[in-house]
Protein backbone atom coordinates (compact mmCIF):
# COMPACT_ATOMS: atom_id res chain seq x y z
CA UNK A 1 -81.21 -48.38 100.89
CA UNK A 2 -81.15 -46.29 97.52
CA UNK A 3 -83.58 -44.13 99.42
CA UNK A 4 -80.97 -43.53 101.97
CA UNK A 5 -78.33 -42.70 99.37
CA UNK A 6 -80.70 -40.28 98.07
CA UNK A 7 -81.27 -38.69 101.55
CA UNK A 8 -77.94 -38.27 102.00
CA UNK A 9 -77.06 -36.61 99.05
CA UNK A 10 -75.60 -39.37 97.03
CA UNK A 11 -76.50 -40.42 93.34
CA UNK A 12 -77.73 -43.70 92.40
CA UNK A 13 -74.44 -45.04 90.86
CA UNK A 14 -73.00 -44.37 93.95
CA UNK A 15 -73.82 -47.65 95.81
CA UNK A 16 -72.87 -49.84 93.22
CA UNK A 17 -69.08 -49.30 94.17
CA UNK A 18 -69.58 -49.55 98.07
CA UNK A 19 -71.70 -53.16 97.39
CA UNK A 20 -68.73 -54.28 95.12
CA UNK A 21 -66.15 -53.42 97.36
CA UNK A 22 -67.87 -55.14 100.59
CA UNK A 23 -68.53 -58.23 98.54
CA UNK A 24 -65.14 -58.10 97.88
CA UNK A 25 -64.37 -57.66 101.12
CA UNK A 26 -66.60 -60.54 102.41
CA UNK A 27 -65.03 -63.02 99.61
CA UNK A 28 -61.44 -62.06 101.28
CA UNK A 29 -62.69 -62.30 104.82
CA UNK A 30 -64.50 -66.17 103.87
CA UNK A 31 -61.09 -67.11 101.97
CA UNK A 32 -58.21 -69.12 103.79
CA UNK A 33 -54.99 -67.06 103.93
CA UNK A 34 -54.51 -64.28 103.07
CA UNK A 35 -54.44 -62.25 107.08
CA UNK A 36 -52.29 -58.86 105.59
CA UNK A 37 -55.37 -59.00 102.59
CA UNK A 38 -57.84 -59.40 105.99
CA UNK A 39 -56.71 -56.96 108.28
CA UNK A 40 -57.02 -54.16 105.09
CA UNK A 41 -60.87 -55.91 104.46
CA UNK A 42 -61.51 -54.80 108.07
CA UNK A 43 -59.74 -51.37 107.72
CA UNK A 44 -62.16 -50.80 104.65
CA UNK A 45 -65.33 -52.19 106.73
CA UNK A 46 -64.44 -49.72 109.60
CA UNK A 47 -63.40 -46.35 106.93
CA UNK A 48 -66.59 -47.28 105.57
CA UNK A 49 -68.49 -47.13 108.77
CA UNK A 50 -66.89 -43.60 109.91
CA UNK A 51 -67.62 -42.12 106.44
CA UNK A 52 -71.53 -43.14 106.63
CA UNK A 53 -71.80 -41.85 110.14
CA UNK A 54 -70.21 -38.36 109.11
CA UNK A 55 -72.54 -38.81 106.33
CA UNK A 56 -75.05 -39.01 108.16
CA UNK A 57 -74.48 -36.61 110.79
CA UNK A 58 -73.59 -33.47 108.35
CA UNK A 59 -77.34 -34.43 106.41
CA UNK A 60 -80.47 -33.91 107.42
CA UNK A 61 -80.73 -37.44 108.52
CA UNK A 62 -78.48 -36.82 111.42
CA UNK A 63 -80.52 -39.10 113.91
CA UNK A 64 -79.42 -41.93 111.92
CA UNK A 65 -75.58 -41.50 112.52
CA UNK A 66 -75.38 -44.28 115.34
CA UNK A 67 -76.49 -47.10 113.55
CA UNK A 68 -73.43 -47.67 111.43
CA UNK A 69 -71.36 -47.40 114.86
CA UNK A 70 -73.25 -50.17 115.75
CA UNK A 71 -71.11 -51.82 112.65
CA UNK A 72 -67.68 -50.99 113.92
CA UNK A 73 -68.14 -53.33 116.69
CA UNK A 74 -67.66 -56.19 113.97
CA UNK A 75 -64.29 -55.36 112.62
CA UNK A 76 -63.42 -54.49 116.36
CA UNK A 77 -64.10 -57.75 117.40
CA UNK A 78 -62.69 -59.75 115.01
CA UNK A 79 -59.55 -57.86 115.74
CA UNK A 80 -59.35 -58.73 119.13
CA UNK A 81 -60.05 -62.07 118.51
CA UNK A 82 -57.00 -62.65 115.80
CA UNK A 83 -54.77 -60.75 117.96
CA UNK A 84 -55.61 -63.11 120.84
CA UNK A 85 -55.01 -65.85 118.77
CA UNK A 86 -51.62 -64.62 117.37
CA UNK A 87 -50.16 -64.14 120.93
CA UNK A 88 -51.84 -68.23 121.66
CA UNK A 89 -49.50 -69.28 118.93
C-alpha cells in the first residue's frame, strides 16, 4: 500500500490519517446507534473512494482507477438496505 501512496504522489505520513479515519469509521459503523454518525461514516467511505480514483486516474497509475469503484458498491448497498428498512418500519 505505501508503495501505492508513493506512486501516486503522496508522502508517507499521508496514510496514517486515511487508516485512522476508516478505523474510525468502521468503530461507528460496528457501534449500536448512532444512524446520523453512520450515514456521515458512509459519506466519508464513498468521498474517499472518488478521491483515490481521481487519484489515480490524473497519475501515472491510471489503469488502477476502477478498483476503488469497486468500493463504492459497499456504502451503496448498505444505503439501500437502511432505507428499505426505514420505509418497513
Amino acid at each position: 500500500m505505501m508503495a501505492t501512496f508513493a506512486l501516486l504522489g503522496y508522502r508517507a505520513y499521508f496514510a496514517n490519517l486515511p487508516g485512522v479515519a476508516k478505523l474510525g469509521g468502521v468503530v461507528a459503523l460496528v457501534a449500536p446507534g448512532y444512524l446520523m454518525l453512520k450515514e456521515w461514516v458512509c459519506a466519508g467511505f464513498v468521498f474517499t473512494s472518488i478521491a483515490a480514483v481521481v487519484s489515480h486516474a490524473a497519475s501515472s497509475n491510471a489503469r488502477n482507477a476502477p478498483g476503488p469503484l469497486v468500493v463504492l458498491v459497499l456504502p451503496a448497498v448498505s444505503y439501500c438496505i437502511g432505507a428499505v428498512q426505514q420505509v418497513d418500519v
